[in-house]
PDB file of N, CA and C in Angstrom:
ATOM      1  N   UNK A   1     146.326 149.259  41.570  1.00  0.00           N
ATOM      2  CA  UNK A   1     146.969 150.390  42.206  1.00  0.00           C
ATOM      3  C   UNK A   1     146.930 150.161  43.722  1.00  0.00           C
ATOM      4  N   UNK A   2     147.636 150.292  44.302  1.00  0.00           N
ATOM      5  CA  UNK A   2     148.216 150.516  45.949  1.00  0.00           C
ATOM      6  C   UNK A   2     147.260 151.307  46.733  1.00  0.00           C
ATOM      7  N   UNK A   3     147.300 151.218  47.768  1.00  0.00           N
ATOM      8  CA  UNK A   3     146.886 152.239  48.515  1.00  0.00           C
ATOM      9  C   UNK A   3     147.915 153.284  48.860  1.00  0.00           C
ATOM     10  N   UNK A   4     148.837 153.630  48.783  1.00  0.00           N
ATOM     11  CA  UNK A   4     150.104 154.445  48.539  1.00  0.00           C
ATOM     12  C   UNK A   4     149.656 155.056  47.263  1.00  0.00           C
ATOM     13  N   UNK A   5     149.870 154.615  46.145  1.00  0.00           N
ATOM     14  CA  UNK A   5     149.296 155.439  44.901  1.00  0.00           C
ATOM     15  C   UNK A   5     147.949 155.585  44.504  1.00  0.00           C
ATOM     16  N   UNK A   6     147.126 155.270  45.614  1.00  0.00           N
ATOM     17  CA  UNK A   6     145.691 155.977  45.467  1.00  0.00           C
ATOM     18  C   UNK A   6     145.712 156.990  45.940  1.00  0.00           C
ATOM     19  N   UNK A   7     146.678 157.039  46.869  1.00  0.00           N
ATOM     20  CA  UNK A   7     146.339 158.485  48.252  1.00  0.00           C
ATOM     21  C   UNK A   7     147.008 159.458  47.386  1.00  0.00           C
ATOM     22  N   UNK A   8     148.224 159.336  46.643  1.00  0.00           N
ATOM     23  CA  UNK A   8     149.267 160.188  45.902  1.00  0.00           C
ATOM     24  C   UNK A   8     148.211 160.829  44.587  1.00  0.00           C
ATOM     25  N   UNK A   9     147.140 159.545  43.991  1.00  0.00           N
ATOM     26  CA  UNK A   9     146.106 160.134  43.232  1.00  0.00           C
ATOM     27  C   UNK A   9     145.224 160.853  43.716  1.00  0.00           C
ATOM     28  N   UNK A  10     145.023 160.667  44.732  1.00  0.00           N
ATOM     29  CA  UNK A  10     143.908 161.844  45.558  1.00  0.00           C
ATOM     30  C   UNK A  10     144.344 162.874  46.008  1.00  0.00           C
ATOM     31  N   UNK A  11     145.792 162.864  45.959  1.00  0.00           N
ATOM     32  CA  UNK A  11     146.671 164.540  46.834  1.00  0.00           C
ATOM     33  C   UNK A  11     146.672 164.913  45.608  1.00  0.00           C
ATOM     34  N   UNK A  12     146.873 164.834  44.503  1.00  0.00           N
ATOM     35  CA  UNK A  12     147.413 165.322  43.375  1.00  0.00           C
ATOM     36  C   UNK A  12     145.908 165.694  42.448  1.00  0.00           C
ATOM     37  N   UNK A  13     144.847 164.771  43.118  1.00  0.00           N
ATOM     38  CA  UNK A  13     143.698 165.858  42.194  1.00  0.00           C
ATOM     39  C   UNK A  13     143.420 166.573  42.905  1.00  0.00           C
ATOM     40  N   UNK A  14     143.180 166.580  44.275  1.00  0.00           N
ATOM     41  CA  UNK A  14     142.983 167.299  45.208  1.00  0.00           C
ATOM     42  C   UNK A  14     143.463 168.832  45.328  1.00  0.00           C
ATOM     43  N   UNK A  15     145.302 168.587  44.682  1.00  0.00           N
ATOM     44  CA  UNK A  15     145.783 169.933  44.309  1.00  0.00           C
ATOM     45  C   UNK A  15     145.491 170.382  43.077  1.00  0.00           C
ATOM     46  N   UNK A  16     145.291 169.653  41.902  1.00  0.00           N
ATOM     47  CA  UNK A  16     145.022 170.090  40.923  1.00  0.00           C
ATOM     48  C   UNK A  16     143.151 170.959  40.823  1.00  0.00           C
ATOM     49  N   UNK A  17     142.610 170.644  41.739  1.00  0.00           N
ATOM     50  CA  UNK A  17     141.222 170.971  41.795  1.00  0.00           C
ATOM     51  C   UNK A  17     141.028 172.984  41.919  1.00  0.00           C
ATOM     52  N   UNK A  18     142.521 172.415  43.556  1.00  0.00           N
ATOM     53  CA  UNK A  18     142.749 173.622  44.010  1.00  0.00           C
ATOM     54  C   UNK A  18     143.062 174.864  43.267  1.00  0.00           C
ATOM     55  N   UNK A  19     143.771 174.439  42.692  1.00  0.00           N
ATOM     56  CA  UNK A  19     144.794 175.372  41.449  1.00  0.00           C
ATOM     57  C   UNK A  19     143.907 176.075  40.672  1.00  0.00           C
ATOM     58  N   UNK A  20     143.138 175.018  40.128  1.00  0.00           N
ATOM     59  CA  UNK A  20     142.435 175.175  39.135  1.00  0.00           C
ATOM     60  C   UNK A  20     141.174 176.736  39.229  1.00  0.00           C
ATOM     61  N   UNK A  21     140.868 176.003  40.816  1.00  0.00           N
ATOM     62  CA  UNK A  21     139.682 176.912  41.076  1.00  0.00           C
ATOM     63  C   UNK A  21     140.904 178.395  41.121  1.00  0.00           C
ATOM     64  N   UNK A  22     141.686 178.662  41.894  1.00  0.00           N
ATOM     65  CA  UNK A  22     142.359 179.719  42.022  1.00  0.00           C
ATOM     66  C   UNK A  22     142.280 180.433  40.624  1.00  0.00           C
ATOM     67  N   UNK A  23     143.145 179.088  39.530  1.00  0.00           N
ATOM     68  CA  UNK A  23     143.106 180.521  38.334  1.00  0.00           C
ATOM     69  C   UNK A  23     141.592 180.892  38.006  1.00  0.00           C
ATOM     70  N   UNK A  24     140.661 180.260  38.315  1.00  0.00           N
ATOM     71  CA  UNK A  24     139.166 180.389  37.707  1.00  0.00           C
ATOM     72  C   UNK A  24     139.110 182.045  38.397  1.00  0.00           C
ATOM     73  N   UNK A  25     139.418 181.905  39.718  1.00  0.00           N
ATOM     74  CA  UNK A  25     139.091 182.868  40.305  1.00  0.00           C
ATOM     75  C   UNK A  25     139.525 184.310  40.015  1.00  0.00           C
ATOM     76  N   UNK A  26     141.314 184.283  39.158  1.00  0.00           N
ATOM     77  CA  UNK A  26     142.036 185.043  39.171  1.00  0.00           C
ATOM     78  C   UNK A  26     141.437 185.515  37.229  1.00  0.00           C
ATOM     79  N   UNK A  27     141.074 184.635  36.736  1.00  0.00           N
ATOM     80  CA  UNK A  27     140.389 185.033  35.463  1.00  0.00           C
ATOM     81  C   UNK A  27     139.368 185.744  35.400  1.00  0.00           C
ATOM     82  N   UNK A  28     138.417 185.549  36.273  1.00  0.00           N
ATOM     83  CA  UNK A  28     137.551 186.271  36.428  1.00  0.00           C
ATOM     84  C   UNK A  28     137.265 187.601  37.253  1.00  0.00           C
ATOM     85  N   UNK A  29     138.421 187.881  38.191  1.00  0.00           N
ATOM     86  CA  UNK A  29     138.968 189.162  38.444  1.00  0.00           C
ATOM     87  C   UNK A  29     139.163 190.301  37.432  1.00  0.00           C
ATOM     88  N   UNK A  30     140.432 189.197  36.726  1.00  0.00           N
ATOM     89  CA  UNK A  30     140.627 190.384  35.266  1.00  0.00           C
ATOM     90  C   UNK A  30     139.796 190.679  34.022  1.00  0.00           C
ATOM     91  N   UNK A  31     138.993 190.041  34.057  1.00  0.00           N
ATOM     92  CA  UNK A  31     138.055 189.938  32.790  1.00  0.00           C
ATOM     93  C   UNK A  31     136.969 190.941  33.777  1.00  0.00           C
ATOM     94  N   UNK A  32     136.865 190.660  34.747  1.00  0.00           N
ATOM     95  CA  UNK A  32     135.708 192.251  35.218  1.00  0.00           C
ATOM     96  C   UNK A  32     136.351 193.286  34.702  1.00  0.00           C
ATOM     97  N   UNK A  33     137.818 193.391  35.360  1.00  0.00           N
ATOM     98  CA  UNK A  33     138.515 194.596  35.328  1.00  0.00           C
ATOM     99  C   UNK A  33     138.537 195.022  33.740  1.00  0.00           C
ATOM    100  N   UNK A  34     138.949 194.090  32.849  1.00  0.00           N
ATOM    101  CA  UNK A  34     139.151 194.493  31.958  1.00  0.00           C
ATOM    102  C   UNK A  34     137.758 195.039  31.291  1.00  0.00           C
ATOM    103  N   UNK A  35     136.223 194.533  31.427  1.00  0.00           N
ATOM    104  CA  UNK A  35     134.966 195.190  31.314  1.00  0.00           C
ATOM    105  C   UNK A  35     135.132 196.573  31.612  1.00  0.00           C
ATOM    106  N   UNK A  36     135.174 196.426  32.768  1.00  0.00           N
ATOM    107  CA  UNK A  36     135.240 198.075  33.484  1.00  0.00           C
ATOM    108  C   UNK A  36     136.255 199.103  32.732  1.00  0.00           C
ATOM    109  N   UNK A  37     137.244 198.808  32.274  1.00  0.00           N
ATOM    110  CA  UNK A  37     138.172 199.242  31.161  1.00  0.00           C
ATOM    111  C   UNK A  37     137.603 199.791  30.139  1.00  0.00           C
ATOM    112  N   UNK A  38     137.143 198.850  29.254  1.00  0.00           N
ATOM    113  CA  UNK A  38     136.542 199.056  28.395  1.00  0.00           C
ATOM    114  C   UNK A  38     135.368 200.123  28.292  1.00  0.00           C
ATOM    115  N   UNK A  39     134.427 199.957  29.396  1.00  0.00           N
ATOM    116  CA  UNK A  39     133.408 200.867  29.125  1.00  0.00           C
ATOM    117  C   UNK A  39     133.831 202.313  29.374  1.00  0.00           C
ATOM    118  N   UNK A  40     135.097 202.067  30.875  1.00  0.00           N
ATOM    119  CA  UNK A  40     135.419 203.605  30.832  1.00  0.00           C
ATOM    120  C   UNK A  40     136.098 204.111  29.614  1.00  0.00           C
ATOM    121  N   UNK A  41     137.162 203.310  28.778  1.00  0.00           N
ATOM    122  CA  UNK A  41     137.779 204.007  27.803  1.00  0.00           C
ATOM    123  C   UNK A  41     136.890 204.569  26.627  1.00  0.00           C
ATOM    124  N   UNK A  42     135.673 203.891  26.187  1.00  0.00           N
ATOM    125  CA  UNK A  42     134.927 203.903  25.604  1.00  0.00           C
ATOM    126  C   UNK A  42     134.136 205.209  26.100  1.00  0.00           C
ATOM    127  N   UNK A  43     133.977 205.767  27.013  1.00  0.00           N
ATOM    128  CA  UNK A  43     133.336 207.300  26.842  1.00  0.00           C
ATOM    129  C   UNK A  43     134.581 208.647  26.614  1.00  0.00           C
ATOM    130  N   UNK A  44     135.419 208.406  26.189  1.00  0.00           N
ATOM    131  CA  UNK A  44     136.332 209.267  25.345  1.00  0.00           C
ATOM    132  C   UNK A  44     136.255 209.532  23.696  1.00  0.00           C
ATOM    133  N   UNK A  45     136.500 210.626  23.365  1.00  0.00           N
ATOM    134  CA  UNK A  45     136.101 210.573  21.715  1.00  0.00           C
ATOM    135  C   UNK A  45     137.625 210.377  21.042  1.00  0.00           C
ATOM    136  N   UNK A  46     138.376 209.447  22.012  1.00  0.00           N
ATOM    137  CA  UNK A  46     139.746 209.582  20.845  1.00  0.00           C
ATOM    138  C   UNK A  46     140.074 208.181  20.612  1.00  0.00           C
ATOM    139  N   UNK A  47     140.415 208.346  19.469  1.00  0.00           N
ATOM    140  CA  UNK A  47     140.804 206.905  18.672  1.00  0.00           C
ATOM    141  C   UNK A  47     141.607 205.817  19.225  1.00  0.00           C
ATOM    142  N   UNK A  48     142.797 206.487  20.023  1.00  0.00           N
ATOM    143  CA  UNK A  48     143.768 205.500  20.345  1.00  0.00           C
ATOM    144  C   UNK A  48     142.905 204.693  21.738  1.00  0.00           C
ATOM    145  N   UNK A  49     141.933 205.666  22.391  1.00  0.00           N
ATOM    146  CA  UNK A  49     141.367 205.063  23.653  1.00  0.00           C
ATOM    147  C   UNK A  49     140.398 204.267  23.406  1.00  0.00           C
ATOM    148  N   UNK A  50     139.570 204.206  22.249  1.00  0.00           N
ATOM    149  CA  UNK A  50     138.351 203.317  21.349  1.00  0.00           C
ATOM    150  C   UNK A  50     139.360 201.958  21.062  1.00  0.00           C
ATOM    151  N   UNK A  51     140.315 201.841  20.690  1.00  0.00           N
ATOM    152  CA  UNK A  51     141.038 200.736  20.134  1.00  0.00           C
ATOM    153  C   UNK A  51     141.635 199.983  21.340  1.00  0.00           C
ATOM    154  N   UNK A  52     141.913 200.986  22.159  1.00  0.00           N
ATOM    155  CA  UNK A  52     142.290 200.110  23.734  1.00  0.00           C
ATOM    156  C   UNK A  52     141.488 199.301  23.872  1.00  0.00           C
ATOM    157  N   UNK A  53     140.192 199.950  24.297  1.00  0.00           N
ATOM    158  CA  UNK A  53     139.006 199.686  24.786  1.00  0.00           C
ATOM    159  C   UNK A  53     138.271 198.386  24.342  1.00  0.00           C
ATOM    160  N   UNK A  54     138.400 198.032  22.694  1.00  0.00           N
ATOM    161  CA  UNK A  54     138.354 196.680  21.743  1.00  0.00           C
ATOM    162  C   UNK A  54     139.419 196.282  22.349  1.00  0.00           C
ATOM    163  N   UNK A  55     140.496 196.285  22.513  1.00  0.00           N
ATOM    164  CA  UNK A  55     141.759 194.900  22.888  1.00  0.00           C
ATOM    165  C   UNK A  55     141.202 194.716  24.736  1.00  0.00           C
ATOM    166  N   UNK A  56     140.687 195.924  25.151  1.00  0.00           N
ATOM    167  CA  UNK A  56     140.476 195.262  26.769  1.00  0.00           C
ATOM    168  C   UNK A  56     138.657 194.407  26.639  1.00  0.00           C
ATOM    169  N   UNK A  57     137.951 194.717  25.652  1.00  0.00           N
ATOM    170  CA  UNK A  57     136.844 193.557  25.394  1.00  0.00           C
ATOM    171  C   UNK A  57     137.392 192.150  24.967  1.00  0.00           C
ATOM    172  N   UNK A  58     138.304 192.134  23.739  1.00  0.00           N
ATOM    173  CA  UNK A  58     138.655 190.695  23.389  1.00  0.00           C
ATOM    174  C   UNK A  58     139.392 190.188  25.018  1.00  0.00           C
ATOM    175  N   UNK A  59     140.432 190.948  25.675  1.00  0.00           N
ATOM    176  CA  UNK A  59     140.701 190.191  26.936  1.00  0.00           C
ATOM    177  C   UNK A  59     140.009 189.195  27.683  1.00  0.00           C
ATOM    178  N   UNK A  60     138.778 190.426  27.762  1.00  0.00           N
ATOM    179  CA  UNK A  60     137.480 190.019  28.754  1.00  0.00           C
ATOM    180  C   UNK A  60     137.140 188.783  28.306  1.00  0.00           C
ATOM    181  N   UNK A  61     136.951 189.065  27.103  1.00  0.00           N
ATOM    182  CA  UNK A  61     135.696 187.735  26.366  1.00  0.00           C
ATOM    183  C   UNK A  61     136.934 186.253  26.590  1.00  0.00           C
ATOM    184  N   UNK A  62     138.650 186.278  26.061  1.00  0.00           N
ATOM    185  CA  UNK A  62     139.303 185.376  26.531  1.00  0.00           C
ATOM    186  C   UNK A  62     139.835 184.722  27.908  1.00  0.00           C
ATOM    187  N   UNK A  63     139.375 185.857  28.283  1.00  0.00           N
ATOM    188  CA  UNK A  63     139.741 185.538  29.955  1.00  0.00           C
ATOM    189  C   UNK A  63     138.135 184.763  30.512  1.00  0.00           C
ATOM    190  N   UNK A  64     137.103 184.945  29.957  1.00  0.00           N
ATOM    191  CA  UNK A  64     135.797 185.003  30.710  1.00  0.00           C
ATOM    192  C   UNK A  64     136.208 183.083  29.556  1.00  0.00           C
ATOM    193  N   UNK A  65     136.512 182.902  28.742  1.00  0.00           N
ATOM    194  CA  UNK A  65     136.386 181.655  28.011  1.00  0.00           C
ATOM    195  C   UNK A  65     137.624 180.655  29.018  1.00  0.00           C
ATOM    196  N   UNK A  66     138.389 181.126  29.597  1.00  0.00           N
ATOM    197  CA  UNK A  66     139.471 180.467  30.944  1.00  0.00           C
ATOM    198  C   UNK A  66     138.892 180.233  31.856  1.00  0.00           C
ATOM    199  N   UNK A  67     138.263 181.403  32.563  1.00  0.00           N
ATOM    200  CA  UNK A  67     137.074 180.833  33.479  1.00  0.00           C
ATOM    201  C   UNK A  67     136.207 179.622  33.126  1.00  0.00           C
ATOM    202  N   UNK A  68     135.839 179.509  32.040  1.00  0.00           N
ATOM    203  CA  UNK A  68     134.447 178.455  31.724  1.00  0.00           C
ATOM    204  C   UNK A  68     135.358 177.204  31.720  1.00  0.00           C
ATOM    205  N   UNK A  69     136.730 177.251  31.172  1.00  0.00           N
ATOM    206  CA  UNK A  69     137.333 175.827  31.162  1.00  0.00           C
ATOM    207  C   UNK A  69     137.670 175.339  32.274  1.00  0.00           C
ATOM    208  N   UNK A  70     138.219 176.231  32.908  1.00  0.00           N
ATOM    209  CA  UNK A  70     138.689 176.169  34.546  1.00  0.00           C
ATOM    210  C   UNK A  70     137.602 175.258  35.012  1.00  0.00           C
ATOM    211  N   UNK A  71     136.349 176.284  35.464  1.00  0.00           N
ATOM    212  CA  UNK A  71     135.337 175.418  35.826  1.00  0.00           C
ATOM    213  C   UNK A  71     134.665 174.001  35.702  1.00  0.00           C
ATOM    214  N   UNK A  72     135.087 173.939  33.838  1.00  0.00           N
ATOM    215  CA  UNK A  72     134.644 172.632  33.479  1.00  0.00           C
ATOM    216  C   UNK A  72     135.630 171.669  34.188  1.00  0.00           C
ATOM    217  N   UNK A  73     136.969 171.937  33.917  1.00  0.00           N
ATOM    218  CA  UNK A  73     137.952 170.886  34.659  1.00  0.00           C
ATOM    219  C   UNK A  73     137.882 170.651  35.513  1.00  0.00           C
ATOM    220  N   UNK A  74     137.587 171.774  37.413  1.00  0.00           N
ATOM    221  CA  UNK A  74     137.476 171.604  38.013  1.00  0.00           C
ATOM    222  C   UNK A  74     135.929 170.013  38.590  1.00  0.00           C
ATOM    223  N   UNK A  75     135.209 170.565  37.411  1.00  0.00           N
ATOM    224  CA  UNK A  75     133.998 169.290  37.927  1.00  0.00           C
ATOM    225  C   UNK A  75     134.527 168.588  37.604  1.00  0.00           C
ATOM    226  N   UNK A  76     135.261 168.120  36.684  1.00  0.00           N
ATOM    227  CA  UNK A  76     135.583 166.840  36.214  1.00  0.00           C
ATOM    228  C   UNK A  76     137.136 166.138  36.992  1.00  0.00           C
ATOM    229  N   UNK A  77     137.708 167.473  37.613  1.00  0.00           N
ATOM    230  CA  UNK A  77     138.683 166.744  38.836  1.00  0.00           C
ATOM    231  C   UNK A  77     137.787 166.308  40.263  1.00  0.00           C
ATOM    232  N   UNK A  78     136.753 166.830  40.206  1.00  0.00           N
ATOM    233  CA  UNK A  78     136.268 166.892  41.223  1.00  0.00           C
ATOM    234  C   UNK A  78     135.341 165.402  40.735  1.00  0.00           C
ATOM    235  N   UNK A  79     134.607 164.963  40.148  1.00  0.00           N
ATOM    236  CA  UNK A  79     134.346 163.580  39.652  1.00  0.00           C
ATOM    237  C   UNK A  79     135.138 162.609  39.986  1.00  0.00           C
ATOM    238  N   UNK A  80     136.386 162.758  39.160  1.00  0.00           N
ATOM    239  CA  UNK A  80     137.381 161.775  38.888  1.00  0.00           C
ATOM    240  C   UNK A  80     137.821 161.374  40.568  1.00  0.00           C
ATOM    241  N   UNK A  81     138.077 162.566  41.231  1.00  0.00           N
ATOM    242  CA  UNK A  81     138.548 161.986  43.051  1.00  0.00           C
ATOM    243  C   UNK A  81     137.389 161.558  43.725  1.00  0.00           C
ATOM    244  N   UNK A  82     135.952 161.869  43.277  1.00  0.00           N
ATOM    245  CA  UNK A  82     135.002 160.583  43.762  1.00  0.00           C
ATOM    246  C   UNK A  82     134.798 159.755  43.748  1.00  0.00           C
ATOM    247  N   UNK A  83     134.968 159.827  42.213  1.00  0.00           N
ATOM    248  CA  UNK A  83     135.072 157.890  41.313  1.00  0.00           C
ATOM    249  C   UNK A  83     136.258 157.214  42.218  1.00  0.00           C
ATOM    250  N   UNK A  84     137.086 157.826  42.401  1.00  0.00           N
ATOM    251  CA  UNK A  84     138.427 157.211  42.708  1.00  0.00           C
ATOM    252  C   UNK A  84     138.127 157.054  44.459  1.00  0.00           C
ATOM    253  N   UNK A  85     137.394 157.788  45.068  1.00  0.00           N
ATOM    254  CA  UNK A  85     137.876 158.038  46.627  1.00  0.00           C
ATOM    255  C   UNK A  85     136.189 157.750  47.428  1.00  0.00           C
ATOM    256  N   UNK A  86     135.364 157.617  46.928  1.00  0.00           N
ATOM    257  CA  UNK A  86     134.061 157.975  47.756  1.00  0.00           C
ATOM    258  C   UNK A  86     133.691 159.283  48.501  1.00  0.00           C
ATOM    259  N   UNK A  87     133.358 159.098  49.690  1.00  0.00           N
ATOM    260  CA  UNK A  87     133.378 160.257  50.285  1.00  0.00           C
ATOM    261  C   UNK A  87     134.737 161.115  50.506  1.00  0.00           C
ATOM    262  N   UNK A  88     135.929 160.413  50.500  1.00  0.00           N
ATOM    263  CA  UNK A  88     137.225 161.408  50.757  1.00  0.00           C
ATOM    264  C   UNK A  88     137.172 162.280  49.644  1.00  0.00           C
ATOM    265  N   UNK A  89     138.370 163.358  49.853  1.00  0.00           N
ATOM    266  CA  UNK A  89     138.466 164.031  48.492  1.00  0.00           C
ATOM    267  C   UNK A  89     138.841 165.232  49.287  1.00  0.00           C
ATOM    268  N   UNK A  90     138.170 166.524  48.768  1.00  0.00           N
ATOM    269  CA  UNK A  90     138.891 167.508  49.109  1.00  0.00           C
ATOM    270  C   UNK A  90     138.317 168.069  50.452  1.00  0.00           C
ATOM    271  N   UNK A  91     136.948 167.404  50.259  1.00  0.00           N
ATOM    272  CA  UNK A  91     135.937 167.224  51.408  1.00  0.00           C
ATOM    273  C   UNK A  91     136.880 167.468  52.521  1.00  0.00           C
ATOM    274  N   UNK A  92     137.313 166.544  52.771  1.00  0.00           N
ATOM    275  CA  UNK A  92     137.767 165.795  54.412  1.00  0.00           C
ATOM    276  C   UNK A  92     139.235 166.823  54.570  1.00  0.00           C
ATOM    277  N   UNK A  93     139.588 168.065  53.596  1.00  0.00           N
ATOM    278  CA  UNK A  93     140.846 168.781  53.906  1.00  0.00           C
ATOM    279  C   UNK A  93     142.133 168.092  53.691  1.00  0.00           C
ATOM    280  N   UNK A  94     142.353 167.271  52.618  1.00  0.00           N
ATOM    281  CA  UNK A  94     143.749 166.636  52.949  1.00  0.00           C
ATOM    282  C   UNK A  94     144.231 167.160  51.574  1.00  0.00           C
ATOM    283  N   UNK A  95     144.545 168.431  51.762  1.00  0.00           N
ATOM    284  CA  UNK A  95     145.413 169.116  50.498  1.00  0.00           C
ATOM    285  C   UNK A  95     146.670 169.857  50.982  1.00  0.00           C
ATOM    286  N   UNK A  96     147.334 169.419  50.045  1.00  0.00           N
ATOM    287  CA  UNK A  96     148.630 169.830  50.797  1.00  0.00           C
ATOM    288  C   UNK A  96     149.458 171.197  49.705  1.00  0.00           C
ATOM    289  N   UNK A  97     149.331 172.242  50.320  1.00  0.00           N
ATOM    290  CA  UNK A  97     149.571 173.673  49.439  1.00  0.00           C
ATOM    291  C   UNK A  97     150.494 173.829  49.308  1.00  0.00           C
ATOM    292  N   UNK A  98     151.778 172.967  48.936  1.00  0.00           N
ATOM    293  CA  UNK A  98     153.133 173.472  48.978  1.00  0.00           C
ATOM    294  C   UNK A  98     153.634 172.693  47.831  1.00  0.00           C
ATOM    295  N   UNK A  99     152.862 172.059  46.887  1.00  0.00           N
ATOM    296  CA  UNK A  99     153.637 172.025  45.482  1.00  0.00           C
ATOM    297  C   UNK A  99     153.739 172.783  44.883  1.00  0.00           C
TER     298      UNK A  99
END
C-alpha cells in the first residue's frame, strides 16, 4: 500500500471512529430518555400507559445493546489506525467532518 492509500486508510478510520462514537453517544441519550419514560409511565394505573412503558424498556435495553457495539467498534477502529499509523491517528486531529 502507498503512502497515498495509507493516509486515505487513516482519514477513513479516523472518520469512521468519529461517527461511531457520535451514534454511541446519541444511543445512549435515548435509552436514558426512554428509562425515564418508562418509570414515569409506570406510576399510572392504566393499561395502555403500563404497555407503553414495556415497549419504552425493550427500547432502552436495545438502544443500551447499540451503545455496547458502538463502543466495541470504536476500540477496534481505534486499534486498527494504530496498527496501521503509530502514534498518528485521531490523536494528531486530522479528521475531516464533511463526509
Amino acid at each position: 500500500m502507498d503512502k497515498s492509500q495509507s493516509q486515505d486508510l487513516q482519514h477513513t478510520l479516523s472518520y469512521l471512529h468519529n461517527e461511531i462514537n457520535r451514534i454511541e453517544a446519541i444511543a445512549e441519550t435515548l435509552s436514558t430518555r426512554a428509562r425515564d419514560h418508562y418509570h414515569q409511565l409506570t406510576n399510572y394505573e392504566d393499561k395502555g400507559l403500563t404497555d407503553m412503558a414495556v415497549e419504552e424498556q425493550h427500547a432502552a435495553r436495545q438502544l443500551a445493546t447499540i451503545q455496547k457495539m458502538c463502543i466495541t467498534m470504536a476500540g477496534k477502529l481505534g486499534q486498527l489506525n494504530e496498527d496501521g499509523n503509530g502514534d498518528n491517528g485521531w490523536e494528531s486531529g486530522q479528521v475531516d467532518q464533511t463526509h
